[in-house]
C-alpha atoms as a PDB file:
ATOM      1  CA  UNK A   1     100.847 114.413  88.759  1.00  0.00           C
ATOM      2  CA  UNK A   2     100.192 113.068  92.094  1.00  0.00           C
ATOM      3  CA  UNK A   3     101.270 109.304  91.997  1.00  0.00           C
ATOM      4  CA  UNK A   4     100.349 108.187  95.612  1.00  0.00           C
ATOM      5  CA  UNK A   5      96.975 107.308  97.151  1.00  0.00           C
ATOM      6  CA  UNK A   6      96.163 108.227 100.178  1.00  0.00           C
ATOM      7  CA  UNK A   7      96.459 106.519 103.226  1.00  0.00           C
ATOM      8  CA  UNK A   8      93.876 103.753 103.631  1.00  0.00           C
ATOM      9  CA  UNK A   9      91.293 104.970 106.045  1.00  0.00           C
ATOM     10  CA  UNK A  10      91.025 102.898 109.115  1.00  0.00           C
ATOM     11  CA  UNK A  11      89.384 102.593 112.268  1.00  0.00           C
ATOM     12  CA  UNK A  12      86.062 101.827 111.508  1.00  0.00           C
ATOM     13  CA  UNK A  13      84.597  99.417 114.305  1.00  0.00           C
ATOM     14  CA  UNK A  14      81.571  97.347 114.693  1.00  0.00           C
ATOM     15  CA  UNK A  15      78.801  99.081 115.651  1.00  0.00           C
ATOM     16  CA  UNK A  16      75.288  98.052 116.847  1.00  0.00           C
ATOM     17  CA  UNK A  17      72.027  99.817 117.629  1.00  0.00           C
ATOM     18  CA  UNK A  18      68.438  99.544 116.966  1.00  0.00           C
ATOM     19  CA  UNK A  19      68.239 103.560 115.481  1.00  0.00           C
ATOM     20  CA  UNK A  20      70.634 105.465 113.054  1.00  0.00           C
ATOM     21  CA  UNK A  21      73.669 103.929 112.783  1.00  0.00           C
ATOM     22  CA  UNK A  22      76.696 106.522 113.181  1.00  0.00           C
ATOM     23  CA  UNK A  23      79.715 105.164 111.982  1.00  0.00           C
ATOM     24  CA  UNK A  24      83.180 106.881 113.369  1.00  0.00           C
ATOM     25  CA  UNK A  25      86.346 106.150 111.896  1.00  0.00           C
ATOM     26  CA  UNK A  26      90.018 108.209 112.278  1.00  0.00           C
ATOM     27  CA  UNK A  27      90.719 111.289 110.490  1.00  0.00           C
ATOM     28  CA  UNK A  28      92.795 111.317 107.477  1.00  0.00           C
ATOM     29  CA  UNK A  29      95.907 113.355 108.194  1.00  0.00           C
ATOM     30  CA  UNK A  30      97.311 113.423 104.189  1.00  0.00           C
ATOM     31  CA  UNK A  31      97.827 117.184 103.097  1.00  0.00           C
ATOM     32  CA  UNK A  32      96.371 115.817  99.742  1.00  0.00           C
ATOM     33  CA  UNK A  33      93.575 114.607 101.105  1.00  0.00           C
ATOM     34  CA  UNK A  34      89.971 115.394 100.154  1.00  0.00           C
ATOM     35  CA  UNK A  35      87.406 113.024 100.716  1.00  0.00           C
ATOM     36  CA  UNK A  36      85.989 109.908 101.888  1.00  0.00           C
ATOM     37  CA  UNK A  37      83.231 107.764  99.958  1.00  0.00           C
ATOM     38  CA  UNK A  38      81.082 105.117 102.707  1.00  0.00           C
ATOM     39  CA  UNK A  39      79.944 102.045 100.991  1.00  0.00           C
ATOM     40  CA  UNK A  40      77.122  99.718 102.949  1.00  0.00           C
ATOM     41  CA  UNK A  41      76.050  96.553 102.847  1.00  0.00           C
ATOM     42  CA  UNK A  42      73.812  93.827 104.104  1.00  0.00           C
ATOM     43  CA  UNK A  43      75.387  90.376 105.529  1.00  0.00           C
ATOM     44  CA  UNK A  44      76.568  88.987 102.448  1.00  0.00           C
ATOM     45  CA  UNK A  45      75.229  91.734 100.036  1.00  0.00           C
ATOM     46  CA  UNK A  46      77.467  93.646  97.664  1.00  0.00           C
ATOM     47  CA  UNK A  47      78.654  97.402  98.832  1.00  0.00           C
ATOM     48  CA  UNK A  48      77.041 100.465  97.427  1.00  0.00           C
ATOM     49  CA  UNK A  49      78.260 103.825  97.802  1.00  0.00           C
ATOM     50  CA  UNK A  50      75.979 105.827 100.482  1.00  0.00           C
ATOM     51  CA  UNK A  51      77.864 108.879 101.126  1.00  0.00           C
ATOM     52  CA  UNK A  52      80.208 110.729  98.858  1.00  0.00           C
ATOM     53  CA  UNK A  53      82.320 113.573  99.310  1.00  0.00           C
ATOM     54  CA  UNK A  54      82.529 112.888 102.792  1.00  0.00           C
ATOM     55  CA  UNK A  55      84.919 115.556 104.295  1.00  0.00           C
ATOM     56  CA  UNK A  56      84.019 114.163 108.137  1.00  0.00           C
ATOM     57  CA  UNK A  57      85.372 111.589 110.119  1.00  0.00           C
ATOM     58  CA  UNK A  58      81.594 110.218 110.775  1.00  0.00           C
ATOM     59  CA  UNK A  59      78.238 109.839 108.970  1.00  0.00           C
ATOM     60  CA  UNK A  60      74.699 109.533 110.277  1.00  0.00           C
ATOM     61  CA  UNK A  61      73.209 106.236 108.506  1.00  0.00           C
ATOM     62  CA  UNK A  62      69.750 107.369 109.039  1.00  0.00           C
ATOM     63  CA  UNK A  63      68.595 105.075 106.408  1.00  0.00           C
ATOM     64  CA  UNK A  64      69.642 101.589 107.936  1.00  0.00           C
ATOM     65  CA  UNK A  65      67.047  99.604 108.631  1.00  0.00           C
ATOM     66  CA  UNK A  66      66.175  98.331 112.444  1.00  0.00           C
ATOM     67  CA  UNK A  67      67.148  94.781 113.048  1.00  0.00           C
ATOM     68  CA  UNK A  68      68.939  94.041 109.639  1.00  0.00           C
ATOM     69  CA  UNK A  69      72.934  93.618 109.917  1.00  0.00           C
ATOM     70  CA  UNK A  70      74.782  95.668 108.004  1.00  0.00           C
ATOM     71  CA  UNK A  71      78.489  96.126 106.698  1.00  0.00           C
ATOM     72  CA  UNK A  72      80.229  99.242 106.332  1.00  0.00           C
ATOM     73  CA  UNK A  73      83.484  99.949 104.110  1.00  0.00           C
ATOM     74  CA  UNK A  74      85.546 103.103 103.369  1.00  0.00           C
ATOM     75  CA  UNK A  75      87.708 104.509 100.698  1.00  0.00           C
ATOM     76  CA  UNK A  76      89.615 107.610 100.324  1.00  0.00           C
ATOM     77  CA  UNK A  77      90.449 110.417  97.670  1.00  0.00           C
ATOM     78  CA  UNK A  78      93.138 112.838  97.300  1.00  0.00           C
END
């Protein structure tokens, strides 16, 4: 039974750009770890999952649209 989460990804920083937006972030080191899951959102939207499953430190947001801001969170899974 594994009781503890794994560490809270971080490193994530603002980005800007008017194509796909690649968002970088630092590895997770945890020998339980298995994946990440990237959530997006606009200004003051609510987050929705984009990516799961993410094994990766990065993700090509191909889908963002030019000249809208966006916010980016991440979670991971062990």
């Amino acid at each position: 039974l594994d009781k503890f989460p794994p560490a809270v990804p971080h490193g994530l920083p603002p980005l800007a750009g008017a194509g796909p937006i690649n968002p970088t972030w630092e590895r997770n080191t945890d020998p339980d770890f298995a994946s990440y899951t990237l959530y997006r959102a606009t200004a003051n939207g609510p987050f929705t999952p984009i990516a799961t499953k993410l094994t990766a430190a990065t993700y090509r947001d191909a889908t963002a649209t030019p000249g809208q801001t966006w916010r980016y969170a991440l979670t991971a899974l062990d």
